[in-house]
N, C-alpha and C. Protein backbone atom coordinates (compact mmCIF):
# COMPACT_ATOMS: atom_id res chain seq x y z
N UNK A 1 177.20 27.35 47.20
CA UNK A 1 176.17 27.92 48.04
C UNK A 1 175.14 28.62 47.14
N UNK A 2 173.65 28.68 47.52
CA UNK A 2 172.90 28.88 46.45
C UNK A 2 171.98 30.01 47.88
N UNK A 3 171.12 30.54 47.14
CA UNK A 3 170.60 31.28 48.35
C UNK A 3 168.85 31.34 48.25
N UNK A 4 167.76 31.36 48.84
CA UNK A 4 166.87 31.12 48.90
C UNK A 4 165.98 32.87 49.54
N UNK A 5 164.67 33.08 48.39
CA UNK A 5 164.18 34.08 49.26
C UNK A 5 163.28 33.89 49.48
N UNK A 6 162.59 32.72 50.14
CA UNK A 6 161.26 32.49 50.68
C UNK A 6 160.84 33.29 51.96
N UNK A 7 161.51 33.70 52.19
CA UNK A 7 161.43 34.31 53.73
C UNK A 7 160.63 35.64 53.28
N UNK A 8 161.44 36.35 51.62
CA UNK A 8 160.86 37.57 51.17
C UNK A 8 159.33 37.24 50.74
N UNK A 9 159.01 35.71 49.93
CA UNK A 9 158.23 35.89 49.76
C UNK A 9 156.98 35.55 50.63
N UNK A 10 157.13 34.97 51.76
CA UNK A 10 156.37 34.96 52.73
C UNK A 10 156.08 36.35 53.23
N UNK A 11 156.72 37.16 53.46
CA UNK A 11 156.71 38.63 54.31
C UNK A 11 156.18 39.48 52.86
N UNK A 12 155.80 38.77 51.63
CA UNK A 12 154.85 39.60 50.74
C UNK A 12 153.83 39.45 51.15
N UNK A 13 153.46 37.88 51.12
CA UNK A 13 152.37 37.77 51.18
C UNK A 13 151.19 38.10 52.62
N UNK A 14 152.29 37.94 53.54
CA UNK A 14 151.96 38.57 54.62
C UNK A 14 151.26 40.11 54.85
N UNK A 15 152.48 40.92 54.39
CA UNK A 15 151.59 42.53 53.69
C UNK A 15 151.00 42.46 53.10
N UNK A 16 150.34 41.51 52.51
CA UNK A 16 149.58 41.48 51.06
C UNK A 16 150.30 43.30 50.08
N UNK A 17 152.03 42.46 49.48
CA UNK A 17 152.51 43.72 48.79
C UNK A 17 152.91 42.83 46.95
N UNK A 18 152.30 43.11 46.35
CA UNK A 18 152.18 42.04 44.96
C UNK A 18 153.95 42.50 44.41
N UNK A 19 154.01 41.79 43.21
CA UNK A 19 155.35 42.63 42.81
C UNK A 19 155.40 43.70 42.54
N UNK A 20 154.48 44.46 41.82
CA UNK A 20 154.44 45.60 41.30
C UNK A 20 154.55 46.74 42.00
N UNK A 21 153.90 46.12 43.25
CA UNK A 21 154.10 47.31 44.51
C UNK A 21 155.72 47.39 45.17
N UNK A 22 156.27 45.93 44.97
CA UNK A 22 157.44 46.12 45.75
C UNK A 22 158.48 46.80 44.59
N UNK A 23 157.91 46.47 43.44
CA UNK A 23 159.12 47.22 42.46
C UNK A 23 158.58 48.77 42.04
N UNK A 24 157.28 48.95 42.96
CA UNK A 24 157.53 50.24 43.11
C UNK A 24 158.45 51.44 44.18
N UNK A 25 158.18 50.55 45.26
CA UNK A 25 158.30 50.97 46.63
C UNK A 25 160.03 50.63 46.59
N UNK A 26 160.40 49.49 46.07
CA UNK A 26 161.95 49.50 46.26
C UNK A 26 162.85 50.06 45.26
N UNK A 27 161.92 50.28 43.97
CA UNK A 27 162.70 51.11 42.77
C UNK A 27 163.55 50.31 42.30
N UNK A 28 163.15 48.55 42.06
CA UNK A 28 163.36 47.49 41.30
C UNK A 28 162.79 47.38 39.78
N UNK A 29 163.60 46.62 38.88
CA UNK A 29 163.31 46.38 38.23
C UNK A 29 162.13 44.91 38.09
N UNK A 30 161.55 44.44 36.55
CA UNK A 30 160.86 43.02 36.66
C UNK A 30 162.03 42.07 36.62
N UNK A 31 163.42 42.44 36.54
CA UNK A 31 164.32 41.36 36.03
C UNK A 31 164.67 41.43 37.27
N UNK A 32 164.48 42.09 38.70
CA UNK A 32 165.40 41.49 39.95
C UNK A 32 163.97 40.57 40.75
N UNK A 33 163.33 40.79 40.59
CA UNK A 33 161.56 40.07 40.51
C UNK A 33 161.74 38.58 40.37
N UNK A 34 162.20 38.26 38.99
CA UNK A 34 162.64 37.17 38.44
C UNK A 34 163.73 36.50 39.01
N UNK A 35 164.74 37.60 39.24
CA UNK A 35 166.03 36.62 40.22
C UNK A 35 165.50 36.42 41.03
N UNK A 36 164.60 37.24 42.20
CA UNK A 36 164.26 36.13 43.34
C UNK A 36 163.12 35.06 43.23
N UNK A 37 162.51 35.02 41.92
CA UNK A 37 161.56 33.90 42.17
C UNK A 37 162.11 32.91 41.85
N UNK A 38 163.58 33.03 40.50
CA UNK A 38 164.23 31.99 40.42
C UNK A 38 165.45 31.60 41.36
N UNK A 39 165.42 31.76 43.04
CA UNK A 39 166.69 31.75 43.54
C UNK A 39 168.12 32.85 42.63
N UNK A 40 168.43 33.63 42.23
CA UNK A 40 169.38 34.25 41.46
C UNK A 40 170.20 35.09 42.59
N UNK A 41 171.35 35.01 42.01
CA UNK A 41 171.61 36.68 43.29
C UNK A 41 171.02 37.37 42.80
N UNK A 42 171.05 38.45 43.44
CA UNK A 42 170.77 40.17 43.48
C UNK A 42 172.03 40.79 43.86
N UNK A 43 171.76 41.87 43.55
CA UNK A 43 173.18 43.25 43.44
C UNK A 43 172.52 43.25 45.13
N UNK A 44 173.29 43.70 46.13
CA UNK A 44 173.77 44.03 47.19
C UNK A 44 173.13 45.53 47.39
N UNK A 45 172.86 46.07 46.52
CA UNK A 45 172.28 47.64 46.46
C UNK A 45 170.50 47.47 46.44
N UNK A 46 170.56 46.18 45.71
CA UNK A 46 168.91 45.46 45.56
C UNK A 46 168.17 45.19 46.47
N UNK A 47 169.56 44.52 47.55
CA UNK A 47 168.78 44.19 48.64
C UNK A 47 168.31 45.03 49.64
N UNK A 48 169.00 45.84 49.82
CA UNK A 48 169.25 47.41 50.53
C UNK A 48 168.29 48.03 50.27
N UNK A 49 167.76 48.27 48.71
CA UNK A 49 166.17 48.52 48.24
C UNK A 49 165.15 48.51 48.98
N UNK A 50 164.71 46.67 48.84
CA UNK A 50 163.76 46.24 49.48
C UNK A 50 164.06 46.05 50.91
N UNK A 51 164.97 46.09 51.30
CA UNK A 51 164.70 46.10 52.48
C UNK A 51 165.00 47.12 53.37
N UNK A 52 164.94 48.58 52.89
CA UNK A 52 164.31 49.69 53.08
C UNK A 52 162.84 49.95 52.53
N UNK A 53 162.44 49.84 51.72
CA UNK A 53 161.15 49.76 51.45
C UNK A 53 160.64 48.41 52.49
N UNK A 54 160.54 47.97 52.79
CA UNK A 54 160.00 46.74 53.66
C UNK A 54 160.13 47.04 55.38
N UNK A 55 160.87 47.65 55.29
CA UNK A 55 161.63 47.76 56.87
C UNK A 55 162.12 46.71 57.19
N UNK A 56 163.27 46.16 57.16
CA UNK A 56 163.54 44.83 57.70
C UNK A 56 165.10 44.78 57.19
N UNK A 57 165.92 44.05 57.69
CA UNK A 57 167.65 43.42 57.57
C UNK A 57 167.12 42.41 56.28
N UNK A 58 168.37 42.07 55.43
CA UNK A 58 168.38 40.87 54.80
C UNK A 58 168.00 39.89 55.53
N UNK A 59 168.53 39.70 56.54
CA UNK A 59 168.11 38.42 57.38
C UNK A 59 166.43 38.09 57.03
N UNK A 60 165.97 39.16 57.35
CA UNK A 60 164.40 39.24 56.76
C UNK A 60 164.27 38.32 55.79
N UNK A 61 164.70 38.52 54.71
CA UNK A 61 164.40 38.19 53.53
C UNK A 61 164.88 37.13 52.60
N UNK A 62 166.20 36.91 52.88
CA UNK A 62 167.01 35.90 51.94
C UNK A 62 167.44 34.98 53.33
N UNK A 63 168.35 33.48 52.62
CA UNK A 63 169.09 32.47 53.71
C UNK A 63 169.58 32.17 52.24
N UNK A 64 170.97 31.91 52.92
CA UNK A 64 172.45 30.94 51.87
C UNK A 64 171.92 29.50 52.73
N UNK A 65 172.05 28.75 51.37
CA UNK A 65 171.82 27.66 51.40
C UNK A 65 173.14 26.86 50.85
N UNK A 66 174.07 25.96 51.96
CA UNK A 66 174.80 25.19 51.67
C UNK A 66 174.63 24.60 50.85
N UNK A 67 175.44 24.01 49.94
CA UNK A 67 175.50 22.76 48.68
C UNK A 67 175.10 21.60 49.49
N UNK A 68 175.37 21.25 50.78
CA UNK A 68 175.25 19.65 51.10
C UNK A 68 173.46 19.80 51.13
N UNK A 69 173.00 21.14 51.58
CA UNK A 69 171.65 21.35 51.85
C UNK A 69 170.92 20.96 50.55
N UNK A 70 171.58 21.64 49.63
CA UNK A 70 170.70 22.13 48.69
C UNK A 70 170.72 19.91 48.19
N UNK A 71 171.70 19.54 48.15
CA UNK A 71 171.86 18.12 47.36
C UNK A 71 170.69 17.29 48.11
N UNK A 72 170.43 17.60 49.28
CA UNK A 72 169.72 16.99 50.50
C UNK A 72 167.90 17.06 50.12
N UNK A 73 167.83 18.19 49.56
CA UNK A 73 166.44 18.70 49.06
C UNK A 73 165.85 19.57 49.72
């Protein structure tokens, strides 16, 4: 299972909130920045971050993506 955060980065671009703002506002680093642009996990405390700074559930932001999905494209 691999996990996808397009959902986060849609709801950036939506606020118009760049990274710099969200790794201000969530008290992220540039290296958890990078895990989500490259699909990566995140620490569980990360997500909790931004999505207190954001107002919103994970659901907001991330989806697990099955293996049959991911093979599928």
């Amino acid at each position: 299972m691999s996990v996808s955060y397009k959902k986060l980065l849609h709801m950036m671009i939506e606020k118009d909130i760049s990274n710099q703002e969200l790794m201000r506002q969530a008290k992220i680093s540039a290296n958890i920045i990078t895990k989500i642009r490259n699909g990566q996990y995140i620490a569980l405390d990360k997500v909790e971050s931004i999505c207190l700074a954001l107002d919103c559930t994970p659901n907001d932001i991330l989806k697990f993506i099955p293996e049959e999905e991911k093979k599928r494209g």
